[in-house]
PDB file of N, CA and C in Angstrom:
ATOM      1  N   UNK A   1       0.856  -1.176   0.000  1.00  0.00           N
ATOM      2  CA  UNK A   1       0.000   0.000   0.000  1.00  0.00           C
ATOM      3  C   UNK A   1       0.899   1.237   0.000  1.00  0.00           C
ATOM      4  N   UNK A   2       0.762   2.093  -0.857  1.00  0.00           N
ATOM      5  CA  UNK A   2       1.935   2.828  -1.167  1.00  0.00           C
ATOM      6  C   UNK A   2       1.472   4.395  -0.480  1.00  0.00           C
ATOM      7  N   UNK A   3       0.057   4.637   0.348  1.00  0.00           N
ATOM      8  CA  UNK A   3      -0.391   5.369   0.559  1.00  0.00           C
ATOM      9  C   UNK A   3      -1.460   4.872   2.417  1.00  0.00           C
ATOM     10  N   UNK A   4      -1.505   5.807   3.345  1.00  0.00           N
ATOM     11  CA  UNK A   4      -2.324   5.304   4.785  1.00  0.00           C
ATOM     12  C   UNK A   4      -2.961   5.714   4.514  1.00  0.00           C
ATOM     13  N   UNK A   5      -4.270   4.488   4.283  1.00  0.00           N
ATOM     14  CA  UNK A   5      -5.809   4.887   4.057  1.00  0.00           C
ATOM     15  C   UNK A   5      -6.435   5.901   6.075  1.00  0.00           C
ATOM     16  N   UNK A   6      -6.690   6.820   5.283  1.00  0.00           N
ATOM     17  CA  UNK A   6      -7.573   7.639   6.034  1.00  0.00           C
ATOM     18  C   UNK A   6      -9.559   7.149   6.398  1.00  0.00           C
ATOM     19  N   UNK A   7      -9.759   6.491   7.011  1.00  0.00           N
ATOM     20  CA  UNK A   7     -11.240   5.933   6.960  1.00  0.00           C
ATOM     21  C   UNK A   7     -12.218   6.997   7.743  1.00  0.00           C
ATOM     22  N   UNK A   8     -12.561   7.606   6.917  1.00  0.00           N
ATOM     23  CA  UNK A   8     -13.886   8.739   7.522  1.00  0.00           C
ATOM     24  C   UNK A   8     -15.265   7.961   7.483  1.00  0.00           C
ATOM     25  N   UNK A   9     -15.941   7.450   8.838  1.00  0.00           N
ATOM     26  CA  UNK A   9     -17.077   6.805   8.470  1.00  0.00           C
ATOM     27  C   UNK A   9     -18.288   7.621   8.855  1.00  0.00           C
ATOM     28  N   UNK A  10     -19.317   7.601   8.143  1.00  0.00           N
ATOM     29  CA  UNK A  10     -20.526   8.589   8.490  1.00  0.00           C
ATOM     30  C   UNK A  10     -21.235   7.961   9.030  1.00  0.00           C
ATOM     31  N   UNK A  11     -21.981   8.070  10.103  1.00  0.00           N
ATOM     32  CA  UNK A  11     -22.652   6.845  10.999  1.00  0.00           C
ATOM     33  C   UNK A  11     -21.378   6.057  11.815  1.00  0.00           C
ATOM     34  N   UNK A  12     -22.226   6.070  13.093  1.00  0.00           N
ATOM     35  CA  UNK A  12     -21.511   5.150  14.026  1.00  0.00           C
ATOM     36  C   UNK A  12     -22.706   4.288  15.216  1.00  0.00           C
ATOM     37  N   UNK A  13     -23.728   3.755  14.333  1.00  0.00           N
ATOM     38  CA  UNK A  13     -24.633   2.893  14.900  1.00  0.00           C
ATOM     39  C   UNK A  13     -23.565   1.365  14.805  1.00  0.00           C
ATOM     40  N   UNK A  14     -24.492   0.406  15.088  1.00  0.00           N
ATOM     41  CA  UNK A  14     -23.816  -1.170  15.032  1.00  0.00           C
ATOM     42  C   UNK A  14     -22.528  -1.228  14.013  1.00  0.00           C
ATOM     43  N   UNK A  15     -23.137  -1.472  12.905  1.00  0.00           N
ATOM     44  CA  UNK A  15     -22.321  -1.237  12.102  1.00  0.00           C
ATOM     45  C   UNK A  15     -20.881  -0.503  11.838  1.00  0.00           C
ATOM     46  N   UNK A  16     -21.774   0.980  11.981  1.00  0.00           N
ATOM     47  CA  UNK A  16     -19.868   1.982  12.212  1.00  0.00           C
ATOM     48  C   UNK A  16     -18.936   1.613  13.231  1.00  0.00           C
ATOM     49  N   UNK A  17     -19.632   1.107  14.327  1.00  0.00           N
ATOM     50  CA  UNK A  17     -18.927   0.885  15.469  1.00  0.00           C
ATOM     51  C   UNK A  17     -18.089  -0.844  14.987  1.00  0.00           C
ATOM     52  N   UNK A  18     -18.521  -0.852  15.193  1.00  0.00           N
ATOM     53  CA  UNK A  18     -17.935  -2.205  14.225  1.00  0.00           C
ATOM     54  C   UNK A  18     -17.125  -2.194  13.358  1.00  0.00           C
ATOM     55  N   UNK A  19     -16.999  -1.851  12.503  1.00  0.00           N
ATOM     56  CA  UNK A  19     -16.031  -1.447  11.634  1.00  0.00           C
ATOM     57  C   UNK A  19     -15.088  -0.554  11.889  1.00  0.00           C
ATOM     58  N   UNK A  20     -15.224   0.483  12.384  1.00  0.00           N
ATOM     59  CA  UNK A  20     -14.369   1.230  13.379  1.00  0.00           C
ATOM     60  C   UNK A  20     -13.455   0.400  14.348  1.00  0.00           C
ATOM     61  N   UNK A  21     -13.709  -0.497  15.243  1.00  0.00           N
ATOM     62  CA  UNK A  21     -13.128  -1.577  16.041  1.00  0.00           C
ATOM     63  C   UNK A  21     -12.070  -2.254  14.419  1.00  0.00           C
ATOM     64  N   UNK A  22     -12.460  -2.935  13.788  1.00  0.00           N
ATOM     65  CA  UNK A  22     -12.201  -3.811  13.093  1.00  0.00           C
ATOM     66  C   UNK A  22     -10.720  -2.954  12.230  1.00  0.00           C
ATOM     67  N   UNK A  23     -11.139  -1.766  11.617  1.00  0.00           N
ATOM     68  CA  UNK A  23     -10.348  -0.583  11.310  1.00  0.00           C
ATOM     69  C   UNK A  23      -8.801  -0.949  11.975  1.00  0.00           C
ATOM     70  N   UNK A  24      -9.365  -0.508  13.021  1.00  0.00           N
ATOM     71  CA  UNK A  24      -8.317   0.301  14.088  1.00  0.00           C
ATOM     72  C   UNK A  24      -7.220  -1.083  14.435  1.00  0.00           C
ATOM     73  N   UNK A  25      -8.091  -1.949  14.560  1.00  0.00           N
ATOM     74  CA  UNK A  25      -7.096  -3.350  15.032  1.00  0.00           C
ATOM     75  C   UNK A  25      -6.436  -3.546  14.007  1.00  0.00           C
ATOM     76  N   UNK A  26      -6.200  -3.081  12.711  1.00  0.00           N
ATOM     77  CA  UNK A  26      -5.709  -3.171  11.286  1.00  0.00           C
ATOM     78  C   UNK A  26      -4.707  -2.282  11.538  1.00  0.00           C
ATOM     79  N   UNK A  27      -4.635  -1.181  12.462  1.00  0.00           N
ATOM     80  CA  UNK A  27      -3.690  -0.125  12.281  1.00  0.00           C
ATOM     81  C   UNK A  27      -3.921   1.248  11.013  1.00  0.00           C
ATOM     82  N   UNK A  28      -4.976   1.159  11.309  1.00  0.00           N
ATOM     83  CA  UNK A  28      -5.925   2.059  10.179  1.00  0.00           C
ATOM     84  C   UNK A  28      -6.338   3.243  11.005  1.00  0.00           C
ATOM     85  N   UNK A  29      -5.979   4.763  10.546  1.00  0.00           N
ATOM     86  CA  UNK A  29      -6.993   5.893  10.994  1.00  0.00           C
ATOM     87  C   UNK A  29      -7.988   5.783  10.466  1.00  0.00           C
ATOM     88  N   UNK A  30      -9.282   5.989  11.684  1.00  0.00           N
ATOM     89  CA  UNK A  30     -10.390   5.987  11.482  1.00  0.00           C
ATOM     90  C   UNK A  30     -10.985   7.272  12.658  1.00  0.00           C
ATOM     91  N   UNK A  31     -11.669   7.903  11.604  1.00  0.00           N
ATOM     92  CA  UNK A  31     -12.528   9.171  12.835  1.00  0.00           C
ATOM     93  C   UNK A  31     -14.123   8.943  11.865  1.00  0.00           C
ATOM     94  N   UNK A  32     -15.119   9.032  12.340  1.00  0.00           N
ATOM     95  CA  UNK A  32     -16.254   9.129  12.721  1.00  0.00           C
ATOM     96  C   UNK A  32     -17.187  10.586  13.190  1.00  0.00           C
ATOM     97  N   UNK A  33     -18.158  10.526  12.237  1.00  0.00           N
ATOM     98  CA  UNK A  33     -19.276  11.524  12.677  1.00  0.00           C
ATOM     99  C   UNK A  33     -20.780  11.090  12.521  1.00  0.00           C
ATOM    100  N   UNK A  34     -21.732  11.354  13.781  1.00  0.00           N
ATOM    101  CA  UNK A  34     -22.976  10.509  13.995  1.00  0.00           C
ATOM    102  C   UNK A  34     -23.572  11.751  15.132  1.00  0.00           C
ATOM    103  N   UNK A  35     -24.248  12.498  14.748  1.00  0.00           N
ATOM    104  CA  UNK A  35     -24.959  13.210  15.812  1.00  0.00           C
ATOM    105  C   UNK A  35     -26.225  12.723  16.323  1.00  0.00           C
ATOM    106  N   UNK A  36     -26.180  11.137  16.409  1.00  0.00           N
ATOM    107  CA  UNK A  36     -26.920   9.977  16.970  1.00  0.00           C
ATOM    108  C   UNK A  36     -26.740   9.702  17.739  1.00  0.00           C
ATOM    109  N   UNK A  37     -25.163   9.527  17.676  1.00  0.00           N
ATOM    110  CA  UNK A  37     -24.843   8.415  18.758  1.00  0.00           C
ATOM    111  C   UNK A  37     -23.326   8.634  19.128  1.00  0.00           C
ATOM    112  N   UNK A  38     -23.506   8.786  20.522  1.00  0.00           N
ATOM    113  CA  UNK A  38     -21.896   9.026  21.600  1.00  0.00           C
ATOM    114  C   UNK A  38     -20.835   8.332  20.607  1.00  0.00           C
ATOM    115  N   UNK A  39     -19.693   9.192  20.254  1.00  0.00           N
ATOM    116  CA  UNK A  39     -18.648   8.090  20.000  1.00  0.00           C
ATOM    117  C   UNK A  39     -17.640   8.750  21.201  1.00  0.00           C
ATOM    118  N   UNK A  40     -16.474   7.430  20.982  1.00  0.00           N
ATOM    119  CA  UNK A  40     -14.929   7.525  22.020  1.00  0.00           C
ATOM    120  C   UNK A  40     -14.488   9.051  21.249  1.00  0.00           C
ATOM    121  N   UNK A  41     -13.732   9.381  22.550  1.00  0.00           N
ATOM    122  CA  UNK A  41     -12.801  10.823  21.926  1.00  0.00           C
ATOM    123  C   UNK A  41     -12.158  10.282  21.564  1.00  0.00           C
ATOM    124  N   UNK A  42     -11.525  10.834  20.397  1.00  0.00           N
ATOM    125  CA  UNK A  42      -9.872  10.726  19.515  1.00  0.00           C
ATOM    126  C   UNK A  42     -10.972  10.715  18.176  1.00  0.00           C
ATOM    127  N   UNK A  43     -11.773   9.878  18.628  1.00  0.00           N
ATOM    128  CA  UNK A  43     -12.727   9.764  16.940  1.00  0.00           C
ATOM    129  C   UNK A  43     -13.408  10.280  15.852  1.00  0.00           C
ATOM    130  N   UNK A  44     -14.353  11.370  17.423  1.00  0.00           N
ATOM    131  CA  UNK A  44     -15.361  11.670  16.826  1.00  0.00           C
ATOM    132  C   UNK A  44     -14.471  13.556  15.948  1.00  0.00           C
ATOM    133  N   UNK A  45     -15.631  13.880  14.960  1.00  0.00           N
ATOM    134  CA  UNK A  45     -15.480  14.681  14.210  1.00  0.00           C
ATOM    135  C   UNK A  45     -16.894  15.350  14.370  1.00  0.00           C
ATOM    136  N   UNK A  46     -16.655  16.664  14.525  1.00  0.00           N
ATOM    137  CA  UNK A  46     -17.630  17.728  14.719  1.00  0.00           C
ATOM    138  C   UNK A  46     -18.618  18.331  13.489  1.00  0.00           C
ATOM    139  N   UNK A  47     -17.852  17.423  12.138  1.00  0.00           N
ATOM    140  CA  UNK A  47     -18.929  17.918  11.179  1.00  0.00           C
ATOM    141  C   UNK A  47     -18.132  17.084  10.008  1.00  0.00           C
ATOM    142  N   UNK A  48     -19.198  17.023   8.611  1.00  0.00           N
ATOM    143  CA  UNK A  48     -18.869  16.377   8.081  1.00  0.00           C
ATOM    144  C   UNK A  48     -17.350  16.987   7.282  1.00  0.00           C
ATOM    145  N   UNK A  49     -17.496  18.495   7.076  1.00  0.00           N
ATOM    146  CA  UNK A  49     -16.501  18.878   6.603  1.00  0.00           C
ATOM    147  C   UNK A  49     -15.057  18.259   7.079  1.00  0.00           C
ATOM    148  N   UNK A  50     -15.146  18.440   8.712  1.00  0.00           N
ATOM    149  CA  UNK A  50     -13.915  18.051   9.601  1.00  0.00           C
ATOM    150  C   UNK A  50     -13.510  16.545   9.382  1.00  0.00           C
ATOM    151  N   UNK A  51     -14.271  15.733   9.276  1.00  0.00           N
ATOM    152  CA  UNK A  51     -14.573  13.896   9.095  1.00  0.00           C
ATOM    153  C   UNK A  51     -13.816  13.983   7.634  1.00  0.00           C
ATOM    154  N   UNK A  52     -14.072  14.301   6.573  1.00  0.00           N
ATOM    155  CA  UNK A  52     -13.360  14.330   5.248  1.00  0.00           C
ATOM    156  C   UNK A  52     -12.125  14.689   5.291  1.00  0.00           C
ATOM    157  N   UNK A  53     -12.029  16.201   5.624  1.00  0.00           N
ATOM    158  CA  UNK A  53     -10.920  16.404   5.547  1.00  0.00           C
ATOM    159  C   UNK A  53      -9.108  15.441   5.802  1.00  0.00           C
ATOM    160  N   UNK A  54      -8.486  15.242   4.764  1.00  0.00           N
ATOM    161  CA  UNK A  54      -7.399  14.298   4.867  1.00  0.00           C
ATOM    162  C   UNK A  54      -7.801  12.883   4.413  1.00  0.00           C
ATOM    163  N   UNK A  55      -9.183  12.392   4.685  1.00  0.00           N
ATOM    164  CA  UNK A  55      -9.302  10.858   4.461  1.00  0.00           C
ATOM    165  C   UNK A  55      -9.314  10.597   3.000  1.00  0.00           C
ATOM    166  N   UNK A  56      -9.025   9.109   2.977  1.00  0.00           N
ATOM    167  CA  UNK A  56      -8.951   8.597   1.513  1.00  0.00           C
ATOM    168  C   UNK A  56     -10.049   7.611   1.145  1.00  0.00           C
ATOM    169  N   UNK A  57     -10.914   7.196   2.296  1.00  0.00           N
ATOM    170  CA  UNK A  57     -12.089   6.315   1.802  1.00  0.00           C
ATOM    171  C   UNK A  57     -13.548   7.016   3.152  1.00  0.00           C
ATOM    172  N   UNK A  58     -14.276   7.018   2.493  1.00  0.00           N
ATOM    173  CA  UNK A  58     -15.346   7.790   2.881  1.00  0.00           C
ATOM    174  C   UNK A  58     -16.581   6.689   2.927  1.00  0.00           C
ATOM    175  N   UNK A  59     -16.910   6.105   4.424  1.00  0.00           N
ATOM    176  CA  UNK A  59     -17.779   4.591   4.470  1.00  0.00           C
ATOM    177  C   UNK A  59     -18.868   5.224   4.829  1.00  0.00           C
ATOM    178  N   UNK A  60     -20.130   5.239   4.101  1.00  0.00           N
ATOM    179  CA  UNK A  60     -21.702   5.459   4.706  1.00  0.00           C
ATOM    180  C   UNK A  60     -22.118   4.563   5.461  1.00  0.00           C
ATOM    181  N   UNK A  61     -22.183   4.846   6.648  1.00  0.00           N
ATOM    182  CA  UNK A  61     -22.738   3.651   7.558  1.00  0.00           C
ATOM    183  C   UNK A  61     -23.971   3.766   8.024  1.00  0.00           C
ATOM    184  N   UNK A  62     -25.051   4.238   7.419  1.00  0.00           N
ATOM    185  CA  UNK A  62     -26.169   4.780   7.741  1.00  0.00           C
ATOM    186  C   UNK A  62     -27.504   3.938   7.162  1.00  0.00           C
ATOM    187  N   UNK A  63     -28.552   4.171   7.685  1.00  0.00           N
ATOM    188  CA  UNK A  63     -30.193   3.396   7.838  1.00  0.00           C
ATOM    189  C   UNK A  63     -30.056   3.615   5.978  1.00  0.00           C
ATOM    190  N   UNK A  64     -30.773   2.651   5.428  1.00  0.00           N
ATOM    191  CA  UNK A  64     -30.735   2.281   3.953  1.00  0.00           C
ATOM    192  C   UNK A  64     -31.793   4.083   3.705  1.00  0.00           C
ATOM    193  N   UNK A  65     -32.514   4.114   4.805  1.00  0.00           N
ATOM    194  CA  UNK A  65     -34.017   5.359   4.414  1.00  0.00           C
ATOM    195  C   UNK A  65     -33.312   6.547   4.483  1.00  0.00           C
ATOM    196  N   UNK A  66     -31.931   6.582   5.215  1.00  0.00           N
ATOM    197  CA  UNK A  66     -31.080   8.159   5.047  1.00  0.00           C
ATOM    198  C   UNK A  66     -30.463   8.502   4.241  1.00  0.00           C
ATOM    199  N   UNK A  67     -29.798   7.264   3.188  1.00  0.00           N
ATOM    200  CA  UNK A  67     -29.046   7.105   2.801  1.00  0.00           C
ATOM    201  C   UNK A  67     -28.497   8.413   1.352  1.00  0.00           C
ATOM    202  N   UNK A  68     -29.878   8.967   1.076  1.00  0.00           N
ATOM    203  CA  UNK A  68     -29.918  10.231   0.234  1.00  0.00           C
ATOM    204  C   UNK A  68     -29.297  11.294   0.764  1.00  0.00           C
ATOM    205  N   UNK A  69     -29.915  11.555   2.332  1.00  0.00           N
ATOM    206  CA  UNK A  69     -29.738  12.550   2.646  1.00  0.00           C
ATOM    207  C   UNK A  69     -28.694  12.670   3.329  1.00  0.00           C
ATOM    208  N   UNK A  70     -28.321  11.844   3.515  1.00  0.00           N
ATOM    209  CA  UNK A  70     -26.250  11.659   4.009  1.00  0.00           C
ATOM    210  C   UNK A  70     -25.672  12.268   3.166  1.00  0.00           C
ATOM    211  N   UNK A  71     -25.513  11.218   1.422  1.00  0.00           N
ATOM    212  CA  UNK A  71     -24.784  11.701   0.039  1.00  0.00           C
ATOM    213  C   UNK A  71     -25.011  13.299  -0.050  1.00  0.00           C
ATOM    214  N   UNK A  72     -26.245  13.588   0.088  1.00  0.00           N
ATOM    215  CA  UNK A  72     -26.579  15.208  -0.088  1.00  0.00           C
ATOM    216  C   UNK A  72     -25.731  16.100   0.724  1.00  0.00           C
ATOM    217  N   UNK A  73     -25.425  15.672   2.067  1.00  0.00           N
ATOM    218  CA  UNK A  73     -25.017  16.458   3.105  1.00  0.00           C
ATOM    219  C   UNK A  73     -23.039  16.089   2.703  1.00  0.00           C
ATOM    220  N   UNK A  74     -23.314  15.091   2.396  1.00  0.00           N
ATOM    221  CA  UNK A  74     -21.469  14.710   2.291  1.00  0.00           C
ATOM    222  C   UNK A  74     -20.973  15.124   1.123  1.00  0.00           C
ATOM    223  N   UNK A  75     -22.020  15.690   0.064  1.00  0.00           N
ATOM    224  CA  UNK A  75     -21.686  16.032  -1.425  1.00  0.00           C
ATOM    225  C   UNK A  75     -20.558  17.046  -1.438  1.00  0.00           C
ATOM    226  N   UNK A  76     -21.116  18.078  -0.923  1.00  0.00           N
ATOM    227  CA  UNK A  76     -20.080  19.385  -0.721  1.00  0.00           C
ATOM    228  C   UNK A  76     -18.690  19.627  -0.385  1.00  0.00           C
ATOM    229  N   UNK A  77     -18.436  18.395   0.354  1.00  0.00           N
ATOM    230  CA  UNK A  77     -17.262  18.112   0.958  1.00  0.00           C
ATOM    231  C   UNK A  77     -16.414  16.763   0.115  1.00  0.00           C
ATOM    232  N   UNK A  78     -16.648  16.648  -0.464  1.00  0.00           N
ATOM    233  CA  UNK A  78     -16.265  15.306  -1.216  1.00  0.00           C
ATOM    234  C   UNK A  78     -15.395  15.675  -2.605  1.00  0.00           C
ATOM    235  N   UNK A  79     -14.331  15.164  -2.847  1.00  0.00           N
ATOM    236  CA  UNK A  79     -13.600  15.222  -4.188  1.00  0.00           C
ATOM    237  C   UNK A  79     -13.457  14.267  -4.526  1.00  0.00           C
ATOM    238  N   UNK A  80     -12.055  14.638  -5.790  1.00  0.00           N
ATOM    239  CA  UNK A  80     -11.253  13.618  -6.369  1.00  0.00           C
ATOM    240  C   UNK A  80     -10.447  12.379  -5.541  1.00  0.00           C
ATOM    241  N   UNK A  81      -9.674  13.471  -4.366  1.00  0.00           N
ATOM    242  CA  UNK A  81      -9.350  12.289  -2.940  1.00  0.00           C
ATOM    243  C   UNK A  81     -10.136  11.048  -2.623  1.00  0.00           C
ATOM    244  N   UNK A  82     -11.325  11.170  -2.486  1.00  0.00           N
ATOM    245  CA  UNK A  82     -12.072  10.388  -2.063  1.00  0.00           C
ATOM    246  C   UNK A  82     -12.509   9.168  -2.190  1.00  0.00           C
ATOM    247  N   UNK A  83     -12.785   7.634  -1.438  1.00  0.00           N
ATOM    248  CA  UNK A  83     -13.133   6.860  -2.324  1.00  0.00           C
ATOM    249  C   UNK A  83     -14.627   6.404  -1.374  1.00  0.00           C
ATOM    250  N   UNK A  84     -15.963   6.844  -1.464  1.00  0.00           N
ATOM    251  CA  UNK A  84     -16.763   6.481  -1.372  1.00  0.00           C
ATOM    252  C   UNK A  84     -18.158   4.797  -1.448  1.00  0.00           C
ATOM    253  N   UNK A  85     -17.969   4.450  -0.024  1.00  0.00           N
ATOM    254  CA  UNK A  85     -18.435   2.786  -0.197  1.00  0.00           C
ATOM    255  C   UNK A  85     -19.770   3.191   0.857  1.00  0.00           C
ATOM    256  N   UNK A  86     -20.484   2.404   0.485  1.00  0.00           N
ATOM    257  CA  UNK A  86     -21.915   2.464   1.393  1.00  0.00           C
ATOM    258  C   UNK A  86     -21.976   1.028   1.664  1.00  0.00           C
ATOM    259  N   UNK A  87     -22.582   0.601   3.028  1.00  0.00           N
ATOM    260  CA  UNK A  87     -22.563  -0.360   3.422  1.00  0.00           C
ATOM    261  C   UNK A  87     -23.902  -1.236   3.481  1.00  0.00           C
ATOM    262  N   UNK A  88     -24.988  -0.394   2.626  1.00  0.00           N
ATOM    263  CA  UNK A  88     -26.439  -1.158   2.316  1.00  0.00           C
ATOM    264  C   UNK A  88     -26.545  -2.231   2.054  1.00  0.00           C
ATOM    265  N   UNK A  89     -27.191  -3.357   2.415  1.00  0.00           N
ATOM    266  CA  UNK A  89     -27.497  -4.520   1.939  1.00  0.00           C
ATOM    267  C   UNK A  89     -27.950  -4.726   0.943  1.00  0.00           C
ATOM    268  N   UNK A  90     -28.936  -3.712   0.546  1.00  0.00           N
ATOM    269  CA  UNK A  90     -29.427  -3.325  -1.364  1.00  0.00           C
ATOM    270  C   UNK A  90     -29.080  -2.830  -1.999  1.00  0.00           C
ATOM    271  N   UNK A  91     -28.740  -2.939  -3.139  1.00  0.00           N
ATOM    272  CA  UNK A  91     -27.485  -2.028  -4.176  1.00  0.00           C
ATOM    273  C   UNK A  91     -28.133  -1.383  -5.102  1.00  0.00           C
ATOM    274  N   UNK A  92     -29.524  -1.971  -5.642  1.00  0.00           N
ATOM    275  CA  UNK A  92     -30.061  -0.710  -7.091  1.00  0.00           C
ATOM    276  C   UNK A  92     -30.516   0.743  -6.367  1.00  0.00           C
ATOM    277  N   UNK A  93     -31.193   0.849  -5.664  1.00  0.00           N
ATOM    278  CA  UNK A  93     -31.276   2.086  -5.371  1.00  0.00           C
ATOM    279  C   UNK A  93     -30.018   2.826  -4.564  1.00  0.00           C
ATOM    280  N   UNK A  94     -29.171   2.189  -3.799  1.00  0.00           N
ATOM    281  CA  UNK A  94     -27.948   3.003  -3.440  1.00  0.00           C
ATOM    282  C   UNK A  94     -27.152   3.681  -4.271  1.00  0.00           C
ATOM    283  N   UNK A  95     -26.978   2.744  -5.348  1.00  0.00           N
ATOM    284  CA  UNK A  95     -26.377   3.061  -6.569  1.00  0.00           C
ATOM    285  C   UNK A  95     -26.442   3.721  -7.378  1.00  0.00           C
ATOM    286  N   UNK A  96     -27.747   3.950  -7.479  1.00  0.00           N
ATOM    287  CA  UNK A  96     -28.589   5.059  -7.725  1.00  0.00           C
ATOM    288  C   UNK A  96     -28.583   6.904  -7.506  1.00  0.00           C
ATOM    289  N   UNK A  97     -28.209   6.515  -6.066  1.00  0.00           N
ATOM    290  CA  UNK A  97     -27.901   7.541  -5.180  1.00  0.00           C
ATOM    291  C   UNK A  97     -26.790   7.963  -5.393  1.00  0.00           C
ATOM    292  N   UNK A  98     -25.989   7.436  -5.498  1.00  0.00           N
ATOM    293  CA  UNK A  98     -24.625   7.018  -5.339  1.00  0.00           C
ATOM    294  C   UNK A  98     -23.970   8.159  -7.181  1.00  0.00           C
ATOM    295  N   UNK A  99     -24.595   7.465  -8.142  1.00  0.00           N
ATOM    296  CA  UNK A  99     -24.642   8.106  -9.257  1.00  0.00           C
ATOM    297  C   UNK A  99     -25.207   9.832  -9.414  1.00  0.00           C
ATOM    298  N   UNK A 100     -25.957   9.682  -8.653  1.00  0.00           N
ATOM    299  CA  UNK A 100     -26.652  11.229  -8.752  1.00  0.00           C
ATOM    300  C   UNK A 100     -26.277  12.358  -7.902  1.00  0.00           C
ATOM    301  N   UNK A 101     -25.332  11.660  -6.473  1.00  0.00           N
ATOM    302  CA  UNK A 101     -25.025  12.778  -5.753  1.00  0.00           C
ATOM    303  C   UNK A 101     -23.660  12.793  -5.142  1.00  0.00           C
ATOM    304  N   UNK A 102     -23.074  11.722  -5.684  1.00  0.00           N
ATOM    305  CA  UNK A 102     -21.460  12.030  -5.781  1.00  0.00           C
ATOM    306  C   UNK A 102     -20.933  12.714  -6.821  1.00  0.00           C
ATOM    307  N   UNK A 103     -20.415  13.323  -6.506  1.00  0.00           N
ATOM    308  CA  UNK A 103     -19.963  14.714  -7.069  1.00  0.00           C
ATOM    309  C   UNK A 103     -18.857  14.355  -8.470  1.00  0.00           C
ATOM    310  N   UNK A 104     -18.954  14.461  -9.717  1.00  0.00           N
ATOM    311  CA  UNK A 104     -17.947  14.566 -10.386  1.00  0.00           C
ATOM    312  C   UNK A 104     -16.410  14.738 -10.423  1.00  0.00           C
ATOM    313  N   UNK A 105     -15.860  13.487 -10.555  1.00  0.00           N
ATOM    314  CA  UNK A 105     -14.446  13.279 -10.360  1.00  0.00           C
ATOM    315  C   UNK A 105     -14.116  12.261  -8.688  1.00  0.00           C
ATOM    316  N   UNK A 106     -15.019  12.055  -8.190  1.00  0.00           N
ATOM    317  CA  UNK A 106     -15.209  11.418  -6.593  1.00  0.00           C
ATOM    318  C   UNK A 106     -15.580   9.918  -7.076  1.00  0.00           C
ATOM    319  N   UNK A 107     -14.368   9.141  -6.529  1.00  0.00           N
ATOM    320  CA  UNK A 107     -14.274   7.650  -6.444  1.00  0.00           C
ATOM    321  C   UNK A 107     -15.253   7.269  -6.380  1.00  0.00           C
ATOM    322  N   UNK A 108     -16.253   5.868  -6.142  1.00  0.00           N
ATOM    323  CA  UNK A 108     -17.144   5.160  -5.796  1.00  0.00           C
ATOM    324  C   UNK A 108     -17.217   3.899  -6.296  1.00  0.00           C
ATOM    325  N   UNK A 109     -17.769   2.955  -5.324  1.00  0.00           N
ATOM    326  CA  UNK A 109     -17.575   1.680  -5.246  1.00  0.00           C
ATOM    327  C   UNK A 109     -19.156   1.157  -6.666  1.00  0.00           C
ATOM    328  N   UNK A 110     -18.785   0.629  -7.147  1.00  0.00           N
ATOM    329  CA  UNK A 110     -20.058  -0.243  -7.783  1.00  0.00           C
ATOM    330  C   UNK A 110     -20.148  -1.930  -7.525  1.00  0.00           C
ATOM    331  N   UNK A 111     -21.303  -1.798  -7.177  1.00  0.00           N
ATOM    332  CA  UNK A 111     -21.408  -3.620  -7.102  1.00  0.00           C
ATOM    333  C   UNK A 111     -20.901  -4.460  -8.569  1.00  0.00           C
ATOM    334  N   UNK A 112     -20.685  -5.707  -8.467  1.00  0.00           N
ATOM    335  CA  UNK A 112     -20.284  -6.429  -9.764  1.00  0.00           C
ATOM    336  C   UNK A 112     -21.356  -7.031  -9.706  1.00  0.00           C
ATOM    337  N   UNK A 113     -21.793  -7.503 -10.817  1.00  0.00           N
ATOM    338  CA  UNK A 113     -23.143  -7.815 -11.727  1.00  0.00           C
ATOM    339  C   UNK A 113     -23.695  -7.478 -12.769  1.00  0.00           C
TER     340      UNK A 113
END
């Protein structure tokens, strides 16, 4: 790996938290933003701007029904740096999402099929 992946995850329900653990035991930076739910200090990030800033993969960890209005809110802040993965169990409509509100020139994961 010729580069330290930066892991900015949005959401820190089951899931983020989880992966966050899993992250970190890898030796991976990982910070987190969820104005849901308590995270550990060192982690958390005060906004999405702050959560992006520096990272190299950008994980949606959020309810499949938010999942618009996350991309919408994370749009602004998002570039070429970036490599954008959502962690939905359903892929046509994420993908969907995914196409319409990631921003031009901004990484993103597509399912194979």
């Amino acid at each position: 790996m010729s580069q330290q992946w930066q892991v900015a995850l949005v959401g820190y329900g089951r899931f983020g938290a989880a992966l966050s653990s899993l992250l970190e035991a890898r030796g991976l930076a990982v910070r987190a933003f969820d104005p849901y739910h308590q995270l550990p200090d060192g982690l958390r990030a005060d906004s999405l701007g702050e959560l992006v800033a520096g990272a190299t993969h950008v994980v949606v960890c959020v309810p499949f029904g938010t999942l618009e209005d996350s991309l919408r809110a994370l749009a602004a802040h998002l570039g070429p740096g970036h490599l954008v993965l959502d962690v939905c169990s359903v892929k046509v409509r994420p993908v969907r999402a995914l196409e319409r509100l990631v921003p031009p020139g901004t990484g993103w994961t597509r399912p194979e099929g």
